[in-house]
N, C-alpha and C. Protein backbone atom coordinates (compact mmCIF):
# COMPACT_ATOMS: atom_id res chain seq x y z
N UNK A 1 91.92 -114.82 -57.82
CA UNK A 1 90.53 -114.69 -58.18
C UNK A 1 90.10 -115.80 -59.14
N UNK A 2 91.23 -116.55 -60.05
CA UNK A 2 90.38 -116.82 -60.83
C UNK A 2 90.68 -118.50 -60.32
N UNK A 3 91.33 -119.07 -59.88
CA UNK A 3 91.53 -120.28 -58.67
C UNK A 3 90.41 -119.90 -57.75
N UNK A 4 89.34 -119.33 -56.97
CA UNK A 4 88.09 -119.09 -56.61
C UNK A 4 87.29 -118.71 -57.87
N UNK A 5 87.20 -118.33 -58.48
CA UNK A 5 86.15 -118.56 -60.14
C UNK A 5 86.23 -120.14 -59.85
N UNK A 6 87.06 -120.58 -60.02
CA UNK A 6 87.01 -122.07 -60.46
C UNK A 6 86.71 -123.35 -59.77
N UNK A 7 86.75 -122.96 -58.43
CA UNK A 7 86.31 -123.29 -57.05
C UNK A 7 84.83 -123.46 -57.24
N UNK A 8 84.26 -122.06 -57.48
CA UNK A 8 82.80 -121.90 -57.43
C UNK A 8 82.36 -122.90 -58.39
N UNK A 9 82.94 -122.75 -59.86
CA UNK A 9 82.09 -123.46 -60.71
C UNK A 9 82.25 -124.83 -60.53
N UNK A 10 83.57 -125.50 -60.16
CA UNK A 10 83.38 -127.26 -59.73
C UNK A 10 82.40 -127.55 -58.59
N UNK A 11 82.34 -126.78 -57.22
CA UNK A 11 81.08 -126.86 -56.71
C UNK A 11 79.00 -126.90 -57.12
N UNK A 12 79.46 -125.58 -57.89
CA UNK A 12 78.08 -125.53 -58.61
C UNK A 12 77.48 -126.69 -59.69
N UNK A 13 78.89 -127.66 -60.70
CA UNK A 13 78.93 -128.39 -60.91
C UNK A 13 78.62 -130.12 -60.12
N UNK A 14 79.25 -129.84 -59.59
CA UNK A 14 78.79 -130.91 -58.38
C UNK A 14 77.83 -131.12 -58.20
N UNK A 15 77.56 -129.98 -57.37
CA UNK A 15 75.73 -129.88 -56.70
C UNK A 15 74.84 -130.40 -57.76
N UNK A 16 75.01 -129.49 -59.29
CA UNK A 16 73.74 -130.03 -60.52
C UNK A 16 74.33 -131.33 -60.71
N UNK A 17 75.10 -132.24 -60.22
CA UNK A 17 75.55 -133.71 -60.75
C UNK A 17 74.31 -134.41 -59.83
N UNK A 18 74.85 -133.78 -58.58
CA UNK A 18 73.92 -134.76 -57.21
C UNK A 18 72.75 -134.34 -57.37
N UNK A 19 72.44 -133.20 -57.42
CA UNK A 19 70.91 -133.64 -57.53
C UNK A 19 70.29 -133.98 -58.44
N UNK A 20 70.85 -133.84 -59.99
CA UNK A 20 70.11 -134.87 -61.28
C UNK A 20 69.97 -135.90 -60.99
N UNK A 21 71.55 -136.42 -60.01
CA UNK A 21 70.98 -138.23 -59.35
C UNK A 21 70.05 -138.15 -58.78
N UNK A 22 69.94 -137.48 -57.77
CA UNK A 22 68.87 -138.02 -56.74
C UNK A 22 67.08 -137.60 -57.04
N UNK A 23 67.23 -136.80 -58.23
CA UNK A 23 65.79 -136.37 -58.63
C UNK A 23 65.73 -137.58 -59.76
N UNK A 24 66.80 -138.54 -59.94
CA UNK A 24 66.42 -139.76 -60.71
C UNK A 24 65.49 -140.87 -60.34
N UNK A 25 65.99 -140.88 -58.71
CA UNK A 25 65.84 -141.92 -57.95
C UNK A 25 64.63 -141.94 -57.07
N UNK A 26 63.82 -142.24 -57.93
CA UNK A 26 61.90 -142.76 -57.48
C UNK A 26 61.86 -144.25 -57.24
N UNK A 27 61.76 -144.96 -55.47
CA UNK A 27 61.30 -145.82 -55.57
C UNK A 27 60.56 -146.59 -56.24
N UNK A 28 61.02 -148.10 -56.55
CA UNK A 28 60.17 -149.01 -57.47
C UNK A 28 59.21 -149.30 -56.55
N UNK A 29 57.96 -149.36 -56.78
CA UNK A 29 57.14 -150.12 -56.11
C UNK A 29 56.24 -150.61 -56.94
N UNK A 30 55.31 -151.81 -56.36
CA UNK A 30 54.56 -153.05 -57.02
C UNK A 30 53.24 -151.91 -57.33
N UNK A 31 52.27 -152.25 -57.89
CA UNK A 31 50.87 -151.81 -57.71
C UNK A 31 50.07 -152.81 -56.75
N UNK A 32 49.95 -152.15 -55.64
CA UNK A 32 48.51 -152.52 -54.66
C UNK A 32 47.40 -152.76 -55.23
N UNK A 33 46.97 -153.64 -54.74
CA UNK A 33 46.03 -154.49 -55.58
C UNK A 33 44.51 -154.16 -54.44
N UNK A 34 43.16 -153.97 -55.38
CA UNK A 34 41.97 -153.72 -54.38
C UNK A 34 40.87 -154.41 -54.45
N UNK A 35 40.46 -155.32 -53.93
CA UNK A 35 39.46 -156.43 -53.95
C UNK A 35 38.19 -155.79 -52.90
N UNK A 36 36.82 -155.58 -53.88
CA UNK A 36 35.77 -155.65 -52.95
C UNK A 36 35.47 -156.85 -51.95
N UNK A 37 35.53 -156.79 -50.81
CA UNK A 37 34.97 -158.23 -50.37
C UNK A 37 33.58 -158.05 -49.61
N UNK A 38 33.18 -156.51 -49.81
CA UNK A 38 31.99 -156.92 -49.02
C UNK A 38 30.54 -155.65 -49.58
N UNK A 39 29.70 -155.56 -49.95
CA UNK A 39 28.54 -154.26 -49.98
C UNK A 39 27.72 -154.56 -48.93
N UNK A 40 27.32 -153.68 -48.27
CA UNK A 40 25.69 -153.81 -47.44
C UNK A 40 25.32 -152.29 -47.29
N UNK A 41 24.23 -152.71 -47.49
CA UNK A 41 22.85 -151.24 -47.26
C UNK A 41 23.24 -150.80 -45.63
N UNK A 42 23.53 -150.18 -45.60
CA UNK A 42 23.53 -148.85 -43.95
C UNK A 42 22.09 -149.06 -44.03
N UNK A 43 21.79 -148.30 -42.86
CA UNK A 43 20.26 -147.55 -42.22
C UNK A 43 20.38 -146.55 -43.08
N UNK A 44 18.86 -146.29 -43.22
CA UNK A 44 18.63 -144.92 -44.26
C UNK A 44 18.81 -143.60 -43.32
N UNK A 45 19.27 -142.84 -43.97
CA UNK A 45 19.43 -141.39 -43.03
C UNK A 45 18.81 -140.70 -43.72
N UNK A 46 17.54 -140.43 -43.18
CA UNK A 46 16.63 -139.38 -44.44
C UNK A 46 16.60 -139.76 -45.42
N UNK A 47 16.46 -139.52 -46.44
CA UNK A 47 16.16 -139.84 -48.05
C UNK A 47 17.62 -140.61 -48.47
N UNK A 48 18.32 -140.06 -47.66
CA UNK A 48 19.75 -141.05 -48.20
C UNK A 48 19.89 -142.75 -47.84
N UNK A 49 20.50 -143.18 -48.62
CA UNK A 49 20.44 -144.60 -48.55
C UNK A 49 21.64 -144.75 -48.58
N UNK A 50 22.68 -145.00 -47.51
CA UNK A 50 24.39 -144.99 -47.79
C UNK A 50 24.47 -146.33 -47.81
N UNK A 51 25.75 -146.75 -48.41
CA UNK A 51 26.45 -148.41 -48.97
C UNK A 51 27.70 -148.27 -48.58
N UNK A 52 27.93 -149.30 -47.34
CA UNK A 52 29.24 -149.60 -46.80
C UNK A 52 29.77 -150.78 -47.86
N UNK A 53 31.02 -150.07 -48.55
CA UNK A 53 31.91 -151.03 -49.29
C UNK A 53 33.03 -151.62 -48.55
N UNK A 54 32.80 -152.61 -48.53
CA UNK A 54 34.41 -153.23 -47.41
C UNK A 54 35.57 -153.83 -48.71
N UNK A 55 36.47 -153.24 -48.48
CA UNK A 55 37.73 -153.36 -49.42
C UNK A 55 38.64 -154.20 -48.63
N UNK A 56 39.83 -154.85 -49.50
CA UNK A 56 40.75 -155.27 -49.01
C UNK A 56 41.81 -154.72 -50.19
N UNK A 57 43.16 -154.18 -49.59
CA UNK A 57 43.70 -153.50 -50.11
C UNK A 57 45.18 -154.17 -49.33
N UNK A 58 45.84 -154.54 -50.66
CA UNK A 58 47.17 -155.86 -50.70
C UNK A 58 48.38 -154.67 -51.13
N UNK A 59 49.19 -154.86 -50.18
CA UNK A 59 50.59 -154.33 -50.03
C UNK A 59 51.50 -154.97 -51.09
N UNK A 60 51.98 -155.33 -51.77
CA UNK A 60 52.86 -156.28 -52.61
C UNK A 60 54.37 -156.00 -52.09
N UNK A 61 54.64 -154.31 -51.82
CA UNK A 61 55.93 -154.13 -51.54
C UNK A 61 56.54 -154.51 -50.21
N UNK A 62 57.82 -154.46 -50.38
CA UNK A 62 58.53 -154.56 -48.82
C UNK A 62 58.56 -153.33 -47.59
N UNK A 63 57.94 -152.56 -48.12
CA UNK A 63 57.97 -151.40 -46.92
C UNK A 63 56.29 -151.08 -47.12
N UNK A 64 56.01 -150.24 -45.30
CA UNK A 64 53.93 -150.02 -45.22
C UNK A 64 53.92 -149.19 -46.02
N UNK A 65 53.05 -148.82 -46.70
CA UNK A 65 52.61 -147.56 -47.71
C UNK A 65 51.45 -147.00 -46.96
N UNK A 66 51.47 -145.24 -46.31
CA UNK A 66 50.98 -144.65 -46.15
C UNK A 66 50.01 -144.02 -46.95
N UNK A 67 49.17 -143.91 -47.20
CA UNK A 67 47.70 -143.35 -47.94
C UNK A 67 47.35 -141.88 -47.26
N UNK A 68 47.73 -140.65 -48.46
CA UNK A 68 46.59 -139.53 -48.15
C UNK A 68 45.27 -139.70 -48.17
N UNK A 69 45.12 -140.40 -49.24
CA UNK A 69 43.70 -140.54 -49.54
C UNK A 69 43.03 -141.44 -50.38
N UNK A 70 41.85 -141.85 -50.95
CA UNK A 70 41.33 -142.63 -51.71
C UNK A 70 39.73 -142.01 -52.35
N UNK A 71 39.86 -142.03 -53.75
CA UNK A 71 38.77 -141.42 -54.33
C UNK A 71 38.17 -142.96 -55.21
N UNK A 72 36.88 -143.11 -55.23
CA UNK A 72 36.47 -144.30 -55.49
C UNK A 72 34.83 -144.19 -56.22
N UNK A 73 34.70 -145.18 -57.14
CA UNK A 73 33.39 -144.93 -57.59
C UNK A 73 32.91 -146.49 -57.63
N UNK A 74 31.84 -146.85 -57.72
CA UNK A 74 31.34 -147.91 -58.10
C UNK A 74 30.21 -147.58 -59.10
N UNK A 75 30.23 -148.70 -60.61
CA UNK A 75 29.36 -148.49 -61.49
C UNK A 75 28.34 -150.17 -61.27
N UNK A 76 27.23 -149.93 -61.48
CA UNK A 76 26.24 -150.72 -61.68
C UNK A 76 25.87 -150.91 -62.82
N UNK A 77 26.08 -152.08 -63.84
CA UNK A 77 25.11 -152.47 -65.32
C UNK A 77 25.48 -151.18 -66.09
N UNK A 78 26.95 -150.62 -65.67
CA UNK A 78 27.83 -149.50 -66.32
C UNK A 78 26.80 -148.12 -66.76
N UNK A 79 25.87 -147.85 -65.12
CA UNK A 79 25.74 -146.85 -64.60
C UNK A 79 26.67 -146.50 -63.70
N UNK A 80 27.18 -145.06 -63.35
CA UNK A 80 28.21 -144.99 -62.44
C UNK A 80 27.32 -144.49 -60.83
N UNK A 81 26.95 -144.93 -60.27
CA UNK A 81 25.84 -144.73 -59.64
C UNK A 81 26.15 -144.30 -57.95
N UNK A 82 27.40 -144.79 -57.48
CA UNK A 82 28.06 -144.58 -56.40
C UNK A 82 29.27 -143.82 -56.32
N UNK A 83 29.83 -143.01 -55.41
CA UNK A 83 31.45 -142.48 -55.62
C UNK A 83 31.17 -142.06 -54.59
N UNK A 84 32.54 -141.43 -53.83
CA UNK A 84 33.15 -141.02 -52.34
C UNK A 84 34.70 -140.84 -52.20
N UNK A 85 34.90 -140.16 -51.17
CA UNK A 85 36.18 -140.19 -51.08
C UNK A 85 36.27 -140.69 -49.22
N UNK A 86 37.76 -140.89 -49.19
CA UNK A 86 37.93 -140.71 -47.73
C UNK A 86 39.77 -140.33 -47.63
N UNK A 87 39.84 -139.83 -46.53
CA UNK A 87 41.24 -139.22 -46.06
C UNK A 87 41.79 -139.97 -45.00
N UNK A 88 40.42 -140.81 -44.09
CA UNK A 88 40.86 -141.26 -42.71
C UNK A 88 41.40 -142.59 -43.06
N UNK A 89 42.95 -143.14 -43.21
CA UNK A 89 42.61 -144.18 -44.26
C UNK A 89 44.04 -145.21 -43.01
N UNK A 90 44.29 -146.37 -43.09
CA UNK A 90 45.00 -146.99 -42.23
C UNK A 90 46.52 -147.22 -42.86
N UNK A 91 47.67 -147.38 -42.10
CA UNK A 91 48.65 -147.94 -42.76
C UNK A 91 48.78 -149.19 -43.91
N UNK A 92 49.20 -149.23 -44.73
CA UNK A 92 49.43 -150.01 -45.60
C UNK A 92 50.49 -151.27 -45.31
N UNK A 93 50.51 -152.21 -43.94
CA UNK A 93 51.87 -153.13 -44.17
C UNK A 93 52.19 -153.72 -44.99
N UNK A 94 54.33 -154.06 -45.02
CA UNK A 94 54.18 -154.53 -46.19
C UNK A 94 53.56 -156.11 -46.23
N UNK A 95 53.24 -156.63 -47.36
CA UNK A 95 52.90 -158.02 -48.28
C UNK A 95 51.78 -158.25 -46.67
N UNK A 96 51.01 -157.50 -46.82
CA UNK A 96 50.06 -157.83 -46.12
C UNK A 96 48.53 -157.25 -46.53
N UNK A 97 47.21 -158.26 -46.31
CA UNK A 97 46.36 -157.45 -46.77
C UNK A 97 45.35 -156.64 -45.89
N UNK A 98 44.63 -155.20 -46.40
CA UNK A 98 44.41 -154.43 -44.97
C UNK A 98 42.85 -154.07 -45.60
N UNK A 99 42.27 -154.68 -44.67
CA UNK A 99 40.50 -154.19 -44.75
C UNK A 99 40.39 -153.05 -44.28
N UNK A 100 40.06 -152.03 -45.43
CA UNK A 100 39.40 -150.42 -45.11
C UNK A 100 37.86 -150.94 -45.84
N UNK A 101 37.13 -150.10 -44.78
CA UNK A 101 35.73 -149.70 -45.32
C UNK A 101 35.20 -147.86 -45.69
N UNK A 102 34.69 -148.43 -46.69
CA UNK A 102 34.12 -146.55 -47.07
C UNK A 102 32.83 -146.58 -47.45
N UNK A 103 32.50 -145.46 -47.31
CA UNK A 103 30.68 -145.51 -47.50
C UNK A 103 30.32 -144.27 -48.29
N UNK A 104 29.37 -145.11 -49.56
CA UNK A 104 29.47 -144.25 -50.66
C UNK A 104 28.22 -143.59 -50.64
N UNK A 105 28.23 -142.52 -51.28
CA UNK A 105 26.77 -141.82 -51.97
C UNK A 105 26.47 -141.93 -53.26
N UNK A 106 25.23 -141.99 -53.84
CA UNK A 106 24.48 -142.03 -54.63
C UNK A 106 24.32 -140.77 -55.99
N UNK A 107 24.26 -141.40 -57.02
CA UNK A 107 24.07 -140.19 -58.08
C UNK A 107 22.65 -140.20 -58.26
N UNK A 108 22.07 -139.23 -57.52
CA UNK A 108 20.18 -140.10 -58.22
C UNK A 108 20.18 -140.23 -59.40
N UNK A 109 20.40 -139.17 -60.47
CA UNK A 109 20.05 -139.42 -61.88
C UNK A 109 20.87 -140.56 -62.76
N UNK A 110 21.63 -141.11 -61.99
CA UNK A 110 22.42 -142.21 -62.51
C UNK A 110 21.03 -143.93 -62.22
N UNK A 111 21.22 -143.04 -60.73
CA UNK A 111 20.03 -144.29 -60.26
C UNK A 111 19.03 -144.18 -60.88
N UNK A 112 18.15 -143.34 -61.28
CA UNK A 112 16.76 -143.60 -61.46
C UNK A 112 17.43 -144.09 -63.11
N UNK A 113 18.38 -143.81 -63.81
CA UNK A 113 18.74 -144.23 -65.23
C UNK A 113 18.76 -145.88 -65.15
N UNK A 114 19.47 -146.14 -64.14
CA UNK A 114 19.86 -147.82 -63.35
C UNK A 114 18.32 -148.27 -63.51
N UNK A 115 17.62 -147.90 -62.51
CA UNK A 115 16.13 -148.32 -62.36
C UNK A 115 15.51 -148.57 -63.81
N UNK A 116 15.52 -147.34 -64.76
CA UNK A 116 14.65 -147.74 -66.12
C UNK A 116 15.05 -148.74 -66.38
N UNK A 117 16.48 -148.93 -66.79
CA UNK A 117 17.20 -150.12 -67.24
C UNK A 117 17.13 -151.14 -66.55
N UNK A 118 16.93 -150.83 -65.52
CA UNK A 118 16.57 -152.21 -64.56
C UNK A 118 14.83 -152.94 -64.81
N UNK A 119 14.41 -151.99 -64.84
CA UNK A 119 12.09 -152.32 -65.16
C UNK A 119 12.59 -152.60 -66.14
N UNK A 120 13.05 -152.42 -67.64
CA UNK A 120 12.96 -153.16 -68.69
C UNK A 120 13.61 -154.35 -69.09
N UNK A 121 14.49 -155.47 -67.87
CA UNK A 121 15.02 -155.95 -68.02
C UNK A 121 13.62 -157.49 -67.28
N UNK A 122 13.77 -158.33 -67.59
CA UNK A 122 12.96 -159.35 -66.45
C UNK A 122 13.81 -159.79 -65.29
N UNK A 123 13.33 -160.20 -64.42
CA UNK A 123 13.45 -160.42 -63.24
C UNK A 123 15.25 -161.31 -63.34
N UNK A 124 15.91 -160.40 -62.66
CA UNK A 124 17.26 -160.88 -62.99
C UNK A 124 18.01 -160.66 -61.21
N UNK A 125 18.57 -161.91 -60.94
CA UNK A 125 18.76 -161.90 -59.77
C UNK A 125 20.84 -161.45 -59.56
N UNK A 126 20.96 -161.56 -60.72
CA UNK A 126 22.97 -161.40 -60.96
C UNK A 126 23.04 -159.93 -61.30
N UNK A 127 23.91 -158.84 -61.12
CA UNK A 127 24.09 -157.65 -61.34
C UNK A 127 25.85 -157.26 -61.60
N UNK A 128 25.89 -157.03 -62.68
CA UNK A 128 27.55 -156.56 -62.86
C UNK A 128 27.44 -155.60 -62.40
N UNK A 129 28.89 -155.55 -61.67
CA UNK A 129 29.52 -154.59 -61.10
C UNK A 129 31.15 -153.73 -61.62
N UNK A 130 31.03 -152.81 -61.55
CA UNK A 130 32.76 -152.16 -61.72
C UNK A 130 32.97 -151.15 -60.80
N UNK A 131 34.53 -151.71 -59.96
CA UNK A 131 34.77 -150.69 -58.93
C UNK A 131 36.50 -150.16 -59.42
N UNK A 132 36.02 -148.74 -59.12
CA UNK A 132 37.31 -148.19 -59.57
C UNK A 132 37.73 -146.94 -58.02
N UNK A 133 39.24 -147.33 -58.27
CA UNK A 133 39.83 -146.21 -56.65
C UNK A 133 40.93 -146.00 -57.20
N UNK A 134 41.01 -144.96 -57.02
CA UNK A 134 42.55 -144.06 -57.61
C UNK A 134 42.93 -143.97 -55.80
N UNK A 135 44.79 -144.62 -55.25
CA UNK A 135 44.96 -144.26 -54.49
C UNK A 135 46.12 -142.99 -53.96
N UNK A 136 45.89 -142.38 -53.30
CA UNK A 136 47.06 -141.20 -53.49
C UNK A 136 47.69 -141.62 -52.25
N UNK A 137 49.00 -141.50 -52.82
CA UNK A 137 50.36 -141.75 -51.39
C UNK A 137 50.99 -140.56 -51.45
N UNK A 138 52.26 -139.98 -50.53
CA UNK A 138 52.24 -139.36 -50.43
C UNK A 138 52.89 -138.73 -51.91
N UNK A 139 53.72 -137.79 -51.61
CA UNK A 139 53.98 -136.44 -53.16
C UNK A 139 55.21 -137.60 -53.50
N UNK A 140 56.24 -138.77 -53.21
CA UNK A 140 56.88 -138.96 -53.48
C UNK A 140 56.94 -140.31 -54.08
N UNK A 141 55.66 -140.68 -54.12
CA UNK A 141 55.03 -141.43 -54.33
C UNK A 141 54.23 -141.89 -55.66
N UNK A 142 54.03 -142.75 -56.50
CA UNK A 142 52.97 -142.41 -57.85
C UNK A 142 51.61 -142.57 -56.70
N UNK A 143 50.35 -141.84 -57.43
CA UNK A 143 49.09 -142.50 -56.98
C UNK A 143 48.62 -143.52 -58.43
N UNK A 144 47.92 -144.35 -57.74
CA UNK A 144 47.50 -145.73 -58.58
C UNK A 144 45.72 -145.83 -58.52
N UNK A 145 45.69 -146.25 -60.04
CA UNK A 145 44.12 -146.51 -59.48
C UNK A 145 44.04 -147.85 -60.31
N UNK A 146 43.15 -148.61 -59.10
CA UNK A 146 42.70 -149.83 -59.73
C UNK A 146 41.31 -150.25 -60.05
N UNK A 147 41.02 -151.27 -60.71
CA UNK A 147 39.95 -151.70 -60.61
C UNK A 147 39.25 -153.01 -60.88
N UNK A 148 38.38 -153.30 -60.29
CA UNK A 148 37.55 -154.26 -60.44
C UNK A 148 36.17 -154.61 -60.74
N UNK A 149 36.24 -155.77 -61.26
CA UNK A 149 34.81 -155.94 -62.28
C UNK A 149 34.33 -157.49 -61.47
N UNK A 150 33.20 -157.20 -61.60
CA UNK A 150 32.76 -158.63 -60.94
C UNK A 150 31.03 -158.73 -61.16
N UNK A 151 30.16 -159.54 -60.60
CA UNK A 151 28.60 -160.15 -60.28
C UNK A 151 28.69 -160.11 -59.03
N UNK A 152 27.17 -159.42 -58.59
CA UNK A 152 26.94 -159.78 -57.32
C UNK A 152 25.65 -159.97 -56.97
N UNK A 153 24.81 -160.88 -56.53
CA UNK A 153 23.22 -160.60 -56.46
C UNK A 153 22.56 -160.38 -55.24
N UNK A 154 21.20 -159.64 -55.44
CA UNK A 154 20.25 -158.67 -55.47
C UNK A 154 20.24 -159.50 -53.39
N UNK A 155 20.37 -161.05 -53.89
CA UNK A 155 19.61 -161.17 -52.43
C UNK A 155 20.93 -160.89 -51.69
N UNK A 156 22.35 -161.00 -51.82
CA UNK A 156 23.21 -161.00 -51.08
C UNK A 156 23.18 -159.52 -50.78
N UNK A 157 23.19 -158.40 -51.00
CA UNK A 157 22.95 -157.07 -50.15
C UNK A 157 21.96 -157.11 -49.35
N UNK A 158 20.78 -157.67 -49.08
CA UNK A 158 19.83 -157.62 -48.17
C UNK A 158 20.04 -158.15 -46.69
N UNK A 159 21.52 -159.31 -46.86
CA UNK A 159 22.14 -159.45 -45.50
C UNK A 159 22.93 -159.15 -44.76
């Protein structure tokens, strides 16, 4: 009996050895990097006015990174005035870069805040921008959020 006592506990021992290792062992990976490269005005759908953001979204690592999802906002003259999510999202290859587009909605009361601040400003054709996306991979995975700051002007959305 006690040669099986002792059996059990070097097993049970074991087991808590291997899996402390392997609950150690979280892939390294780079942070994916997310570059706006594109805004344009959609067609209005009723009172809504939707904004296709075209992203490019850079793999750094050696293996594709799969995406659950992506939650994203864009701020205007640091109104936060846009946000969206999407789920339908493409493989990630690796060290390669992958154009997803998403199309955001509007905060009105952010906007019409944008607008005052905008009438009291004079005629200004440059507009800062900040875009922020938290991305979620899967559970074994960190999610990352990045962001970017940039200018963009008034006439280049009109094409």
């Amino acid at each position: 009996m006690a040669t099986h006592a002792r059996r059990v506990y070097f097993f049970a021992v074991l087991a808590i050895i291997l899996l402390s290792g392997c609950a150690g062992v979280k892939p390294k990976l780079e942070e994916p990097s997310v570059k706006v490269a594109n805004i344009k005005l959609l067609p209005m759908q009723g009172f809504v006015q939707p904004i296709q953001v075209d992203l490019l979204i850079s793999n750094p690592n050696d293996r594709d990174l799969s995406l659950r999802g992506i939650a994203y906002a864009v701020g205007i003259e640091n109104f936060d005035v846009l946000s969206g999510v999407e789920n339908r999202l493409p493989i990630l290859p690796s060290y390669q870069e992958t154009p997803v587009s998403v199309v955001v909605s509007a905060n009105v009361i952010q906007i019409l805040q944008l607008a005052q601040h905008m009438s009291g400003r004079n005629a200004v054709n440059n507009i800062n921008y900040n875009f922020t996306a938290k991305l979620d991979f899967s559970a074994w995975l960190p999610s990352y959020t990045v962001t970017e700051k940039g200018v963009f002007s008034l006439s280049s959305l009109a094409q």
